[in-house]
Protein backbone atom coordinates (compact mmCIF):
# COMPACT_ATOMS: atom_id res chain seq x y z
CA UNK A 1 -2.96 -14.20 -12.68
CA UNK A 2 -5.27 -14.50 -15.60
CA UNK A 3 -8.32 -13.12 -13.54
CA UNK A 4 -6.31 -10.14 -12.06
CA UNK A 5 -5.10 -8.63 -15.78
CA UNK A 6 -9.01 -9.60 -17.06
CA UNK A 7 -9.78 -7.22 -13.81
CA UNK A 8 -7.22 -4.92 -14.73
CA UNK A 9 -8.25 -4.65 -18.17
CA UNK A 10 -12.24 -4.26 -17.00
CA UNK A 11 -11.35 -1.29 -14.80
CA UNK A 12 -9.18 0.42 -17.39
CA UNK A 13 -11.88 0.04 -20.07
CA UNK A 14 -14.06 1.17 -17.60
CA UNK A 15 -12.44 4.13 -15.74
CA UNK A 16 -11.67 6.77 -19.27
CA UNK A 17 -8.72 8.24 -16.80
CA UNK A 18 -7.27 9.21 -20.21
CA UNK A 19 -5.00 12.15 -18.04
CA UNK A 20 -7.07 14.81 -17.99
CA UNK A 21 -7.64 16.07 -13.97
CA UNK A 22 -10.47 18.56 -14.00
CA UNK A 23 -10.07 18.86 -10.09
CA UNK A 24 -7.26 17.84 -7.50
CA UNK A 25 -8.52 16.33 -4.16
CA UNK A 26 -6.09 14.67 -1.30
CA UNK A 27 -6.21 11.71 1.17
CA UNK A 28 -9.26 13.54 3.34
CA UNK A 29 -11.01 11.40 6.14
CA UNK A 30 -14.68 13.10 7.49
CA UNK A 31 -14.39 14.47 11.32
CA UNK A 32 -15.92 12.52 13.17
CA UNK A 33 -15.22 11.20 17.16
CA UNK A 34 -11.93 8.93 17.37
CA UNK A 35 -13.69 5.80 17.82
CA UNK A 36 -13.57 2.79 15.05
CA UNK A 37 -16.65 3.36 13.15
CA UNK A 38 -19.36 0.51 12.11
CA UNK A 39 -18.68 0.71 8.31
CA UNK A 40 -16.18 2.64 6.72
CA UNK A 41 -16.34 3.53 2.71
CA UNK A 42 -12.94 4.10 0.98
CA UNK A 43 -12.66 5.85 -2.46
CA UNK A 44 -9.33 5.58 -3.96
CA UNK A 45 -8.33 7.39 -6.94
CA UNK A 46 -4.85 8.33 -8.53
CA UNK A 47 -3.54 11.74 -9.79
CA UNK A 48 -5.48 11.88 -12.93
CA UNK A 49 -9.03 11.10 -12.48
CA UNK A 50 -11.73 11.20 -15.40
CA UNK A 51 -14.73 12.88 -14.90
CA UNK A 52 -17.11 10.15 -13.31
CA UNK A 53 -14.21 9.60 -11.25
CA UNK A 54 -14.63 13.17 -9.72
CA UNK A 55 -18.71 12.41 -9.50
CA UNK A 56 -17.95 9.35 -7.22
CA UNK A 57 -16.12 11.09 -5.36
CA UNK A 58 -18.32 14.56 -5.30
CA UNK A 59 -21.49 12.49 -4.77
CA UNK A 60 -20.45 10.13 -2.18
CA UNK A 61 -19.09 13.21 -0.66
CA UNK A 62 -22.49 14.64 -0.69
CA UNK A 63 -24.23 11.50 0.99
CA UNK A 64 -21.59 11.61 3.91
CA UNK A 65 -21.93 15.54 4.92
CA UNK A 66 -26.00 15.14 4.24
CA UNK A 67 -28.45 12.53 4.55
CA UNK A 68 -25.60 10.03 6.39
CA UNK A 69 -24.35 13.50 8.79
CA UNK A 70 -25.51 12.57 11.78
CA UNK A 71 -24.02 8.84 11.84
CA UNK A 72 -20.54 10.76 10.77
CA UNK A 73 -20.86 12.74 13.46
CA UNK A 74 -21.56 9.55 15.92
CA UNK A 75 -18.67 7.90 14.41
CA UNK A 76 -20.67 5.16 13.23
CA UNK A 77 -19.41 5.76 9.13
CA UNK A 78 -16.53 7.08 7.92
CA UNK A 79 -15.63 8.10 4.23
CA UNK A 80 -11.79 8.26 3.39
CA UNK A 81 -10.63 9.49 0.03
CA UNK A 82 -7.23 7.97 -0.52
CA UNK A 83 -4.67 9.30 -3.16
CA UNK A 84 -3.08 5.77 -4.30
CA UNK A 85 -0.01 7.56 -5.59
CA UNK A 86 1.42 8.83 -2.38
CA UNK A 87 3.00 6.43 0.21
CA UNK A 88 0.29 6.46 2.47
CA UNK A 89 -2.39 5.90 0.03
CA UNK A 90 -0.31 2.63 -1.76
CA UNK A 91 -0.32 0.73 2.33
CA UNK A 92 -4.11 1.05 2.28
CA UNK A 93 -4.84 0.26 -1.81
CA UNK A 94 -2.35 -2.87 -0.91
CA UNK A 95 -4.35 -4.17 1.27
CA UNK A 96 -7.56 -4.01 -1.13
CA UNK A 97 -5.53 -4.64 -3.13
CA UNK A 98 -6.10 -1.44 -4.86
CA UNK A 99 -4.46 -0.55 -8.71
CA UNK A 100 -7.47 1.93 -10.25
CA UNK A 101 -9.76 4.08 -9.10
CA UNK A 102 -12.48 1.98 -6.60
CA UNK A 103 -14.82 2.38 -4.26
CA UNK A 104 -15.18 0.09 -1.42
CA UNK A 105 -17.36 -0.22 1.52
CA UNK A 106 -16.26 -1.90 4.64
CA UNK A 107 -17.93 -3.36 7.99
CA UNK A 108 -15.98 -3.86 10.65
CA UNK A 109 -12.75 -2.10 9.63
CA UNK A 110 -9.85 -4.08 11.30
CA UNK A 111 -11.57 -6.70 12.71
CA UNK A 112 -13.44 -9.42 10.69
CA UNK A 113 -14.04 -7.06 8.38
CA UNK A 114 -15.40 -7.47 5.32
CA UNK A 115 -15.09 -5.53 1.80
CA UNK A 116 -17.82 -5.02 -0.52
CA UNK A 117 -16.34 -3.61 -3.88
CA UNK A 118 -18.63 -1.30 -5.46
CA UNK A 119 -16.39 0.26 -8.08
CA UNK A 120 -18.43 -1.11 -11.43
CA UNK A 121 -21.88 -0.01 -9.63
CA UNK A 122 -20.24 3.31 -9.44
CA UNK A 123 -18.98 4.05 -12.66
CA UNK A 124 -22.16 3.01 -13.71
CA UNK A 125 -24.20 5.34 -11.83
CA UNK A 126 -22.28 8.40 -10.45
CA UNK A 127 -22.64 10.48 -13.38
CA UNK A 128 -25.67 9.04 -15.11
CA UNK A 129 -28.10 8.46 -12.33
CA UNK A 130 -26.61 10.15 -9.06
CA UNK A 131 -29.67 9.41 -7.24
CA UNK A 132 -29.35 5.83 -7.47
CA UNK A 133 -25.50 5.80 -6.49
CA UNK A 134 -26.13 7.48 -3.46
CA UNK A 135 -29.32 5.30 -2.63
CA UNK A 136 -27.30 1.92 -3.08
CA UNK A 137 -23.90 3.33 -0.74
CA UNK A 138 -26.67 4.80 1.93
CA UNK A 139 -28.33 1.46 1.92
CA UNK A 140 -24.62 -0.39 2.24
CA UNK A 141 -23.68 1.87 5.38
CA UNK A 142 -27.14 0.98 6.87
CA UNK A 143 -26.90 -2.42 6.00
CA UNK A 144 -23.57 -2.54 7.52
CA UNK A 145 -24.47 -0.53 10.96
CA UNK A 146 -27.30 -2.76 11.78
């Protein structure tokens, strides 16, 4: 209990969600064929998202339509954006156990699957050195394909 509200209070402190939503964005999955993909990297966020929240989300975006298209398109990868305020979105944060804005990336969704959480590496970086955010998720989904 003790580690979960020092957790809690990290991510707050971290995350300055202080209300302000500069830009709205829904639960959106990348086409791609309807087989389970390799790896799989979630990005949760609520209604009001802070600024770097909006960068992790623009610049893993990015990554996923450019340099990590083709594996999309092969249904290796997937990115979902999940809204963790709508009913849908609160099922999937459960089970990561979700409660602030996170990114994760998962191998094997569904089956043995494991959960990397790369939410403090991203606050970190998606603003301040974009470069280096999307060079550590590409080398995650690679990592996790092989």
């Amino acid at each position: 209990m003790l580690a979960m509200m020092i957790a809690t209070f990290s991510a707050t402190t971290l995350c300055a969600c202080n209300g302000t939503n500069t830009e709205t964005s829904s639960s959106v999955e990348t086409s791609a064929p309807k087989t389970a993909p390799k790896v799989e990297v979630i990005y949760f966020h609520n209604k009001q998202r802070c600024k770097t929240c909006i960068a992790i989300e623009n610049e893993t975006k990015a990554l996923f339509e450019g340099e990590l298209a083709e594996l999309v398109k092969s249904g290796k990868v997937r990115l979902r954006i999940v809204d963790f305020s709508t009913p849908e979105g609160k099922q999937i944060a459960k089970k990561y156990k979700v409660t602030f804005s996170s990114l994760f990336v998962v191998t094997n969704p569904g089956k043995n699957e494991t959960a990397e959480d790369l939410t403090r590496f991203a606050f970190a970086n998606a603003r301040s050195n974009p470069e280096a955010f999307r060079k550590e998720v590409k080398s995650k989904v690679m990592n996790g394909i092989k």
